[in-house]
N, C-alpha and C. Protein backbone atom coordinates (compact mmCIF):
# COMPACT_ATOMS: atom_id res chain seq x y z
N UNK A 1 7.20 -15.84 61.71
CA UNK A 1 7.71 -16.85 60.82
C UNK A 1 8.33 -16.24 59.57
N UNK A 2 8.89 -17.21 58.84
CA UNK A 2 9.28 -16.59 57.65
C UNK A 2 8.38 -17.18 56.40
N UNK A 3 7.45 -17.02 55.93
CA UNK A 3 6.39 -17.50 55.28
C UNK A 3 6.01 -16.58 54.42
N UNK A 4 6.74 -15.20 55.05
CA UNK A 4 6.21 -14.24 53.84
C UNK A 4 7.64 -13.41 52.98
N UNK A 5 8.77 -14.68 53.01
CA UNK A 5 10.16 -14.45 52.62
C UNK A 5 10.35 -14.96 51.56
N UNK A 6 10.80 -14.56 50.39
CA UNK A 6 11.19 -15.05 49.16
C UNK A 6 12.58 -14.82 48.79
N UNK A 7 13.40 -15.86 48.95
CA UNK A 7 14.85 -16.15 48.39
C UNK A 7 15.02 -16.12 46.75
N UNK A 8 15.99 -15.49 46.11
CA UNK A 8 15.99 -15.73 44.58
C UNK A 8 17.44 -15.10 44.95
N UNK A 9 18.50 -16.18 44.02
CA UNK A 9 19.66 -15.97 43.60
C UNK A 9 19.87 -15.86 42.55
N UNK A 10 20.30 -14.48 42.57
CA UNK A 10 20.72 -13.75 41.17
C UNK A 10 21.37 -13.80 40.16
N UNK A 11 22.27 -14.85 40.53
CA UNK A 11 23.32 -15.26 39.74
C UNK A 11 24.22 -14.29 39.05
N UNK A 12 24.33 -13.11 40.19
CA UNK A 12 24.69 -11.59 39.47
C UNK A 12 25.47 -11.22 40.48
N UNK A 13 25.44 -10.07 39.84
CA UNK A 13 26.52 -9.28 41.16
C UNK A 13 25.56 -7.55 41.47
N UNK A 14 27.12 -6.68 42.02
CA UNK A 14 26.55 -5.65 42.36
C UNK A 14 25.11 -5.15 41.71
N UNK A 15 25.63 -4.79 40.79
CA UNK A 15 24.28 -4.28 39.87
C UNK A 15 23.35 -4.58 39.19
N UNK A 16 23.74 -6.29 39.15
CA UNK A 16 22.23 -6.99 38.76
C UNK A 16 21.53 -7.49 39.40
N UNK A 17 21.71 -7.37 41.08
CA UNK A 17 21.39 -7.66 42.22
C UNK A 17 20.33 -6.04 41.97
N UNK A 18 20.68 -4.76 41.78
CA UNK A 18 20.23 -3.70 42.15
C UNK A 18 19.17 -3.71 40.82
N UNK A 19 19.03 -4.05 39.95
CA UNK A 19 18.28 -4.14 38.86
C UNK A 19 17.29 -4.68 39.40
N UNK A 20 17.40 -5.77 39.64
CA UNK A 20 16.40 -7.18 39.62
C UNK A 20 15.54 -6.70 41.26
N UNK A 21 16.03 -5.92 41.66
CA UNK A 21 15.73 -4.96 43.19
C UNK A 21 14.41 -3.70 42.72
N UNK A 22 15.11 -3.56 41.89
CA UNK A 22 14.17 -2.24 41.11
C UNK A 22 13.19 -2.27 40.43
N UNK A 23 12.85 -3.52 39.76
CA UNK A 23 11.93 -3.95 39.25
C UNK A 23 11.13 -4.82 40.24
N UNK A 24 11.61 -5.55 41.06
CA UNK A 24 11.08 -6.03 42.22
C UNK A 24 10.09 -4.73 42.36
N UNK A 25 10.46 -3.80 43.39
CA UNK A 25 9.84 -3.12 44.06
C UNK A 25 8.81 -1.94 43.12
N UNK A 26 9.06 -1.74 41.86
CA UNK A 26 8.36 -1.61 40.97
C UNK A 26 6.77 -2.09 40.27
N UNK A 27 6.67 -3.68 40.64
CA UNK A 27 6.05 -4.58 41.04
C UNK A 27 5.33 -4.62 41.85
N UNK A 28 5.96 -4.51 42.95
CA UNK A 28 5.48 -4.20 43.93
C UNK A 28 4.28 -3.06 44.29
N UNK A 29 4.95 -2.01 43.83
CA UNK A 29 3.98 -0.86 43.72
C UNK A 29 2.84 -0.95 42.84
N UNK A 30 3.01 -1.72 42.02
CA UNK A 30 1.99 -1.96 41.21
C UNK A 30 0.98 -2.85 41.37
N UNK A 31 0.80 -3.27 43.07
CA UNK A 31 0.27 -4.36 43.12
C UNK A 31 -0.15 -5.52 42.65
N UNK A 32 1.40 -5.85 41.94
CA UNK A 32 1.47 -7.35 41.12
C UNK A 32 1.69 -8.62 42.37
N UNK A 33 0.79 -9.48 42.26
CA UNK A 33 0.97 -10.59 43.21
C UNK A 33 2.40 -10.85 43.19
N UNK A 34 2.93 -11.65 44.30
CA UNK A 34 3.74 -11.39 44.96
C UNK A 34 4.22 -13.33 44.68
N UNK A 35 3.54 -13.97 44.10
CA UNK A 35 4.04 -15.24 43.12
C UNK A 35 4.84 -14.96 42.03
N UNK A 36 3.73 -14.06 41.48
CA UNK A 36 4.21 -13.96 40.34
C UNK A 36 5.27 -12.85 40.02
N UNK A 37 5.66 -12.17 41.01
CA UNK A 37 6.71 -11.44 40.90
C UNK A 37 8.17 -11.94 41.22
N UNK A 38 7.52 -13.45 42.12
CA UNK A 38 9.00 -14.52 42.45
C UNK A 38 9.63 -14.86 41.27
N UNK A 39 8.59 -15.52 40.33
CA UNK A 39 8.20 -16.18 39.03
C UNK A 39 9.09 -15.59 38.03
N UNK A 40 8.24 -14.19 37.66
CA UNK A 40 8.98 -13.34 36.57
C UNK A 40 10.38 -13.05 37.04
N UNK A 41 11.17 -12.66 38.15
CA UNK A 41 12.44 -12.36 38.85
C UNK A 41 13.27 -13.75 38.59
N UNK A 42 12.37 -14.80 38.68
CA UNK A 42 13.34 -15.87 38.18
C UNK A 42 13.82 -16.51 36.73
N UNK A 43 12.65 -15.70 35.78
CA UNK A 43 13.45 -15.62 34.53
C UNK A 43 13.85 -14.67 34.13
N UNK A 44 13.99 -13.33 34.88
CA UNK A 44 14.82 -12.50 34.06
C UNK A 44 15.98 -12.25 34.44
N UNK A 45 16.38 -12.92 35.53
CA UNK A 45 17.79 -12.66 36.29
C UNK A 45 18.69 -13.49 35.01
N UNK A 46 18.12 -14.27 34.34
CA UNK A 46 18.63 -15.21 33.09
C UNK A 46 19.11 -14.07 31.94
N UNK A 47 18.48 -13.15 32.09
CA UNK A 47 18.49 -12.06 31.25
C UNK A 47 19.44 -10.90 31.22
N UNK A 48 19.78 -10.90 32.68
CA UNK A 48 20.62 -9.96 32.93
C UNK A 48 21.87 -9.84 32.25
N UNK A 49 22.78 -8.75 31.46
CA UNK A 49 23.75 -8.88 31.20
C UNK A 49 25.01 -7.32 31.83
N UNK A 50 26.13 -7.91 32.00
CA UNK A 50 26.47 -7.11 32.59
C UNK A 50 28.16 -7.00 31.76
N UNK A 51 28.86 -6.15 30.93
CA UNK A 51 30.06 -5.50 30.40
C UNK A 51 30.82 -4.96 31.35
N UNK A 52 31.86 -5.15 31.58
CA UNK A 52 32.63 -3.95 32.26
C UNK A 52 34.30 -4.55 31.71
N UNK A 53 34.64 -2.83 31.38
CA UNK A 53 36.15 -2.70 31.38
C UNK A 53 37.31 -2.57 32.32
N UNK A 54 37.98 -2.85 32.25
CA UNK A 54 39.12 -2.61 33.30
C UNK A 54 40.19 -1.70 32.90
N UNK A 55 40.14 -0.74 33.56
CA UNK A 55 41.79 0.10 33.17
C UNK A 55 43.08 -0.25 33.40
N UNK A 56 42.63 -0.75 34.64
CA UNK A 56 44.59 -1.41 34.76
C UNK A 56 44.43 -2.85 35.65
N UNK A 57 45.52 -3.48 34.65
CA UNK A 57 45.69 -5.08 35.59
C UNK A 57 46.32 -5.08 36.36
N UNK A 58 46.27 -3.89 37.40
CA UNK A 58 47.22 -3.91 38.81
C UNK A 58 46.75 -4.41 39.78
N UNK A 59 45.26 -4.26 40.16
CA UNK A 59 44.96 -5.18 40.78
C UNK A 59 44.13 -6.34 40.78
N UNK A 60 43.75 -7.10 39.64
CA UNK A 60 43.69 -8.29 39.04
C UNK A 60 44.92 -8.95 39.81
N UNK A 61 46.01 -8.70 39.36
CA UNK A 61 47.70 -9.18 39.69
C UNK A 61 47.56 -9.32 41.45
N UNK A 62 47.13 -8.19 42.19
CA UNK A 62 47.29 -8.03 43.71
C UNK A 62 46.04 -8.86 44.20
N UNK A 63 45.40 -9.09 43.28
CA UNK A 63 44.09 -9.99 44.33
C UNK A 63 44.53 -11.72 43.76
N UNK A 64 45.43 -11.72 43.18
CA UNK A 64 45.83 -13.15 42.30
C UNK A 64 44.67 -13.59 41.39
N UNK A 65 43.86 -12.45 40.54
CA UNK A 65 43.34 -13.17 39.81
C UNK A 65 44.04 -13.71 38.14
N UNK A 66 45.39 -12.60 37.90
CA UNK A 66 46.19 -12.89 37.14
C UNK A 66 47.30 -12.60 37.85
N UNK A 67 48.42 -13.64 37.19
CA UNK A 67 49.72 -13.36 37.62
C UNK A 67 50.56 -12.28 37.38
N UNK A 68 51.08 -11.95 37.89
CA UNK A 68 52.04 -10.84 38.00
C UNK A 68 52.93 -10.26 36.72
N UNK A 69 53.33 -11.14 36.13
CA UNK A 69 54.06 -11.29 34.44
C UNK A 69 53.02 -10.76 33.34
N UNK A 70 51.59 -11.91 33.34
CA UNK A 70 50.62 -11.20 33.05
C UNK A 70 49.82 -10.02 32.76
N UNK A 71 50.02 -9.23 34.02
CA UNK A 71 49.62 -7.76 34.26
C UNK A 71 50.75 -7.05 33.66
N UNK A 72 51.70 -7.29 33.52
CA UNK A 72 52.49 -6.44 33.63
C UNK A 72 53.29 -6.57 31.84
N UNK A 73 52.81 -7.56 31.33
CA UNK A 73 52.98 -7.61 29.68
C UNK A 73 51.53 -7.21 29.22
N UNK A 74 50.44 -7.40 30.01
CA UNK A 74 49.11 -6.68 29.28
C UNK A 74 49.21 -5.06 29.52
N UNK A 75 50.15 -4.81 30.51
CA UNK A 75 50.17 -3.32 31.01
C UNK A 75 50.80 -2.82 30.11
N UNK A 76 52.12 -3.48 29.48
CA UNK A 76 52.92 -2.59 28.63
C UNK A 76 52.19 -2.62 27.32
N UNK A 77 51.29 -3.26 26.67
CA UNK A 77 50.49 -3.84 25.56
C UNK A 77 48.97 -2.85 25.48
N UNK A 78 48.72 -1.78 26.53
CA UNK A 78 47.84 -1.26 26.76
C UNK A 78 46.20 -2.44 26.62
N UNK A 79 46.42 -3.32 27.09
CA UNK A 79 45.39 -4.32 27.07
C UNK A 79 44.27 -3.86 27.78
N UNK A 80 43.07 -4.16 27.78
CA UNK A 80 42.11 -3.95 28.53
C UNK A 80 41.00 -4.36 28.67
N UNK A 81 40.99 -5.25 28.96
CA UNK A 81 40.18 -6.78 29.14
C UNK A 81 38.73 -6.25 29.39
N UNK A 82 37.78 -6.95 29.16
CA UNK A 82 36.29 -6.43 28.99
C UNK A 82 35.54 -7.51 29.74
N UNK A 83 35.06 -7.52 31.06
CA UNK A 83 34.63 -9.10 31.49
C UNK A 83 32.86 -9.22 31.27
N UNK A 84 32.42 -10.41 31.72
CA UNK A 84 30.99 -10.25 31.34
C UNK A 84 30.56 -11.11 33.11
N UNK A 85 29.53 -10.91 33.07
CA UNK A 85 28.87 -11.44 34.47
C UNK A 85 27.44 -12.01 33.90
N UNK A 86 27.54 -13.32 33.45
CA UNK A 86 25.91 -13.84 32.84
C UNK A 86 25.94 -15.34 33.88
N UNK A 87 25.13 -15.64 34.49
CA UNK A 87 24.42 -16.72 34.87
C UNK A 87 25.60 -17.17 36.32
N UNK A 88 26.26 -15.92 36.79
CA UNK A 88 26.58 -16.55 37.84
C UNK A 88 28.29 -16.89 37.43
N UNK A 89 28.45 -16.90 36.13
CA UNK A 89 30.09 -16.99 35.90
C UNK A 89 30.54 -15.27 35.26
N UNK A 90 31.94 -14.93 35.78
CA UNK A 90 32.69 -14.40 35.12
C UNK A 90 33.22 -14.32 34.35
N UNK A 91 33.27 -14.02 33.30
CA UNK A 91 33.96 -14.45 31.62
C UNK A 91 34.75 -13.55 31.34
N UNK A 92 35.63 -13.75 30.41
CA UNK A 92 36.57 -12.25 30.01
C UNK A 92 35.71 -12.71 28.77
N UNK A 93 35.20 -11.34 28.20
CA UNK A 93 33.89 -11.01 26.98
C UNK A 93 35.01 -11.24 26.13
N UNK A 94 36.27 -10.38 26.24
CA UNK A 94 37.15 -9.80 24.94
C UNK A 94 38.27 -8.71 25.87
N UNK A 95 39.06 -8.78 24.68
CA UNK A 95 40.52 -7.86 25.26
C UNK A 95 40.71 -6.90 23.66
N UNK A 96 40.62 -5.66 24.28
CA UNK A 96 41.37 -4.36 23.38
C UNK A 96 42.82 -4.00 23.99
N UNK A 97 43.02 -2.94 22.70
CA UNK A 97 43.99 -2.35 23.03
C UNK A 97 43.55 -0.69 22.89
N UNK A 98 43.66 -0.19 24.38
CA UNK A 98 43.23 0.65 24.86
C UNK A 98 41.88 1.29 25.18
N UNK A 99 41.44 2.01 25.79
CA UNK A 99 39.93 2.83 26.29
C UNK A 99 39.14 2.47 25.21
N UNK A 100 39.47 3.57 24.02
CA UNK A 100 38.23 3.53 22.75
C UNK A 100 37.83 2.46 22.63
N UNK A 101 38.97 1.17 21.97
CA UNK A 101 38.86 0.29 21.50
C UNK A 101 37.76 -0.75 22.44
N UNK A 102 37.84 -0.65 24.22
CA UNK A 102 37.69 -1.22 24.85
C UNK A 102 35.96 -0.95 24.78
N UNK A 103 35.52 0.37 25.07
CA UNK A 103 34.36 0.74 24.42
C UNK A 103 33.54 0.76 23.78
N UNK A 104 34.12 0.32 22.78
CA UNK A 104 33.56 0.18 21.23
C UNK A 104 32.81 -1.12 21.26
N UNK A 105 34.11 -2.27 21.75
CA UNK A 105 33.94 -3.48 22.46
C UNK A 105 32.60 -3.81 22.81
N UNK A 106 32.84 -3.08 24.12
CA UNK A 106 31.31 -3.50 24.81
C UNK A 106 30.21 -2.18 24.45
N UNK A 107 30.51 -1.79 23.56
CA UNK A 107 29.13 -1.29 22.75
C UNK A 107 28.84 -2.07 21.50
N UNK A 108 29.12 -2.78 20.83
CA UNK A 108 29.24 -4.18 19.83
C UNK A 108 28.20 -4.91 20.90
N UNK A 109 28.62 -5.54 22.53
CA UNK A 109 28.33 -6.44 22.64
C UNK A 109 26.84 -6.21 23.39
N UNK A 110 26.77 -4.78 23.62
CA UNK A 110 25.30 -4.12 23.67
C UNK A 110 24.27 -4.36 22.73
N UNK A 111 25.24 -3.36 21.68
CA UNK A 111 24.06 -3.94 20.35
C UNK A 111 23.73 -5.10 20.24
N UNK A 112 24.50 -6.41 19.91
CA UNK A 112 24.07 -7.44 19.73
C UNK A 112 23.20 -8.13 20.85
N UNK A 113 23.23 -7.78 22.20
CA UNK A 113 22.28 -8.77 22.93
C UNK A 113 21.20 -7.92 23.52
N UNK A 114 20.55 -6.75 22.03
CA UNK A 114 18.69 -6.38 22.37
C UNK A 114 18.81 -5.90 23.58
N UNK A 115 19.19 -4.77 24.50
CA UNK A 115 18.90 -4.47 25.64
C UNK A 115 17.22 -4.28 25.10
N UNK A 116 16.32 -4.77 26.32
CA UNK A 116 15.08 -4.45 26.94
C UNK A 116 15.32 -3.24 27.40
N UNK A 117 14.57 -2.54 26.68
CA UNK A 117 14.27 -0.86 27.22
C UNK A 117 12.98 -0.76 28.07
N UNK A 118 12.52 -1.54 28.43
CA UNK A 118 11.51 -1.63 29.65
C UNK A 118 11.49 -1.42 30.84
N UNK A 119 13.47 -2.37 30.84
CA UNK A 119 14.27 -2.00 32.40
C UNK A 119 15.03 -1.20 32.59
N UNK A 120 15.20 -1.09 34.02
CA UNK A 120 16.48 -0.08 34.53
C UNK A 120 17.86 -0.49 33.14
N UNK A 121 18.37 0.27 32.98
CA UNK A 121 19.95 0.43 32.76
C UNK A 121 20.68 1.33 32.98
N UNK A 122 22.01 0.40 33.25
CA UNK A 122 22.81 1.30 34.07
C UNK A 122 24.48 1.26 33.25
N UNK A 123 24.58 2.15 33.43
CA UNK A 123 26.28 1.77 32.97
C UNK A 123 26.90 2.28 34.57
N UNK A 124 28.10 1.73 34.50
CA UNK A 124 28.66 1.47 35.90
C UNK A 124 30.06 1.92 35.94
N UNK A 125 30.74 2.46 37.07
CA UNK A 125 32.21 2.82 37.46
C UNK A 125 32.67 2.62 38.77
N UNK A 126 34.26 2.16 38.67
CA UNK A 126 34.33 2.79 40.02
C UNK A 126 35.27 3.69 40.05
N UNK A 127 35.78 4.21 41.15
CA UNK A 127 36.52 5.70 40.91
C UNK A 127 36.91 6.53 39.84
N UNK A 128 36.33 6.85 39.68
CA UNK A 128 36.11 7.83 38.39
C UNK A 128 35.50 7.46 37.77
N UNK A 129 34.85 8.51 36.44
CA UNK A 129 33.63 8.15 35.75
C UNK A 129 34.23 8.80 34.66
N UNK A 130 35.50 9.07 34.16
CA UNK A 130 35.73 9.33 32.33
C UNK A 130 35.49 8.61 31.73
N UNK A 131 36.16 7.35 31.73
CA UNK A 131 35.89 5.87 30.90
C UNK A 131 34.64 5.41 30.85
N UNK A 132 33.64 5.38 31.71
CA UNK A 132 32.40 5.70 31.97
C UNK A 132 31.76 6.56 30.98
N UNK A 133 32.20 7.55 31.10
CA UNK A 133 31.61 8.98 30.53
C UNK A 133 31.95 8.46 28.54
N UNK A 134 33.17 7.97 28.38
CA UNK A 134 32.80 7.54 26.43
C UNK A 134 32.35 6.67 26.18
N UNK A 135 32.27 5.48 27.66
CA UNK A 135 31.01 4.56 26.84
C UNK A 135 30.03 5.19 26.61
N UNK A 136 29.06 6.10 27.84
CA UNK A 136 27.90 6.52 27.60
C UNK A 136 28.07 6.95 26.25
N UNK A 137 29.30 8.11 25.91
CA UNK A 137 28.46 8.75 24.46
C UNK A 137 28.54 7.59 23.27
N UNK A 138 28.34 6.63 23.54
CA UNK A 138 28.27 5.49 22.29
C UNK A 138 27.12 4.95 22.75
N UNK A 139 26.24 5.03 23.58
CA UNK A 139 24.94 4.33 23.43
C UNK A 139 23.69 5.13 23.03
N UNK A 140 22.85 4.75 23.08
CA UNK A 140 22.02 5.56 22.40
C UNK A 140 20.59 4.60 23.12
N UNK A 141 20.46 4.89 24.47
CA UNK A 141 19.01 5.05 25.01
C UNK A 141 19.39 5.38 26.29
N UNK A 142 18.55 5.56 27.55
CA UNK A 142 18.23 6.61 28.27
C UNK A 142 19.37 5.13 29.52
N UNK A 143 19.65 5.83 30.61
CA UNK A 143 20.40 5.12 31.50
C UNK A 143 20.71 5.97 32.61
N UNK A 144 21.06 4.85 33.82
CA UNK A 144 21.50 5.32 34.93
C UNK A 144 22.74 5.23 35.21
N UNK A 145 23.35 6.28 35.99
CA UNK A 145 25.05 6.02 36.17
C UNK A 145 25.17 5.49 38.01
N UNK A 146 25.53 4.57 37.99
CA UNK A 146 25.82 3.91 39.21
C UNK A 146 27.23 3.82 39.29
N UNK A 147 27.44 3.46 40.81
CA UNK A 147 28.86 3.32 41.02
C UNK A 147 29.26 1.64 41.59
N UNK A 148 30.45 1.16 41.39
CA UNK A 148 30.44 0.12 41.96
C UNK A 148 30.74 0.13 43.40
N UNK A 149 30.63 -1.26 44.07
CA UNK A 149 30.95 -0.36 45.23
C UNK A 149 32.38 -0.56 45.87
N UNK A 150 32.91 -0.96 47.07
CA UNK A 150 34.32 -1.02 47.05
C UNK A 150 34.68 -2.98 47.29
N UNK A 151 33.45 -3.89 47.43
CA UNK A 151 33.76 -5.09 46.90
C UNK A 151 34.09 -5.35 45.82
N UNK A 152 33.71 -4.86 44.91
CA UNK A 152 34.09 -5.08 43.80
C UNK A 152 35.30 -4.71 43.09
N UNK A 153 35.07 -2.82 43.76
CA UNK A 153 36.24 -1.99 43.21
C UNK A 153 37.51 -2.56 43.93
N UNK A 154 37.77 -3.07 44.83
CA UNK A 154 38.93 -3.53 45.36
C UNK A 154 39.77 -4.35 44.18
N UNK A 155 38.72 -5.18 43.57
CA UNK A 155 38.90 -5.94 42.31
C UNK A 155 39.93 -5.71 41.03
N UNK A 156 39.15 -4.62 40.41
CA UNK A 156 38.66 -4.15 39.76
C UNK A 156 39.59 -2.76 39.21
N UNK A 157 39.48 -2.45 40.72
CA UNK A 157 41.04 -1.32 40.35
C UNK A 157 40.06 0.62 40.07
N UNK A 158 40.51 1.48 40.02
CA UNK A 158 39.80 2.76 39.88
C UNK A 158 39.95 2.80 38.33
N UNK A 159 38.77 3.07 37.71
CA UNK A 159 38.41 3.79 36.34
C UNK A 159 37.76 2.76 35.18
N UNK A 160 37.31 1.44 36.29
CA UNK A 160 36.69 1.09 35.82
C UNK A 160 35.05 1.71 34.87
N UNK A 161 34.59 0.51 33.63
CA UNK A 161 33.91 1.38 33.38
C UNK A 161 32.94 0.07 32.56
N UNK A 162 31.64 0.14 32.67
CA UNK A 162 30.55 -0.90 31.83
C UNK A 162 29.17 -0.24 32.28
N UNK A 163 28.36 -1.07 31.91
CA UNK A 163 27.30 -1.24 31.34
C UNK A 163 26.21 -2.25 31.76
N UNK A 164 25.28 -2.54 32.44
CA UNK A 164 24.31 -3.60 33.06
C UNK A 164 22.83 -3.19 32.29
N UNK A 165 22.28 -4.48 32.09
CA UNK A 165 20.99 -4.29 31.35
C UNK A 165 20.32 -5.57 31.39
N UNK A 166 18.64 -5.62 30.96
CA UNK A 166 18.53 -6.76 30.70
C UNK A 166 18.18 -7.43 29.38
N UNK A 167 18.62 -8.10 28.53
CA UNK A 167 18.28 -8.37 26.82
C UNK A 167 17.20 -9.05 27.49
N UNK A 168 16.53 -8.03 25.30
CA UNK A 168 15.51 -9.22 25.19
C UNK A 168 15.89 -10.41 25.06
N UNK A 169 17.16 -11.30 24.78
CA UNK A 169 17.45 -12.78 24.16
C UNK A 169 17.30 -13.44 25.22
């Protein structure tokens, strides 16, 4: 039967799916009842927050999530849109102009939402890890470097670059 199956939707994606996985089985090991590990997983997936930058709106434009004119006046504008992944929606957090700026960005939006240093964190890429590599040197606590994977990166485009955690707020 399935009686000893517990469903919980994450309202996340790649990596807050892999978070909320890690602490699961963390739990687990710790022989924390197995209610109350449904329980706690269902309020902290509320918690989860997830940054990521985009390097180029080329393929935003090719998957039609922006139009073509779009990409291609944010391209000449060095734009670089910063999205957020909280409760199951996609948001654009904020838009810089260029890497640093884009960085800086979602290190602002770190600071302000209390990462819990209790949990996994991860900052995240996909093909390539430079842009990756100057967020890290702007944070300042311990983290994992994950990759996205190619659902996403199809998205998303190569050189992407963020950040997953869970706030205290």
């Amino acid at each position: 039967g399935y009686d000893k199956i517990y469903i919980i939707d994450s309202l996340s994606a790649t990596c807050g799916i892999r978070l909320l996985t890690e602490v699961a089985l963390n739990w687990i090991q710790e022989n924390k009842d197995v209610n109350a590990i449904v329980s706690e997983l269902e309020n902290l997936k509320h918690k989860i927050h997830i940054y990521a930058g985009v390097d180029t709106l080329e393929y935003l434009a090719k998957g039609g999530r922006i139009s073509k004119a779009a990409a291609t006046i944010g391209t000449l504008a060095s734009i670089k849109p910063v999205i957020s992944v909280q409760n199951g929606e996609v948001v654009v957090a904020g838009k810089a102009r260029g890497i640093n700026k884009a960085t800086s960005l979602i290190q602002d939006k770190v600071s302000n939402d209390l990462v819990d240093t209790l949990y996994p964190i991860y900052t995240i890429y996909s093909y390539g890890f430079e842009n990756t590599e100057k967020l890290e040197s702007k944070l300042d606590f311990e983290y994992e470097r994950v990759r996205l994977g190619s659902t996403i990166g199809v998205h998303i485009g190569p050189n992407a670059f963020g950040v997953c955690f869970i706030s205290k707020l």
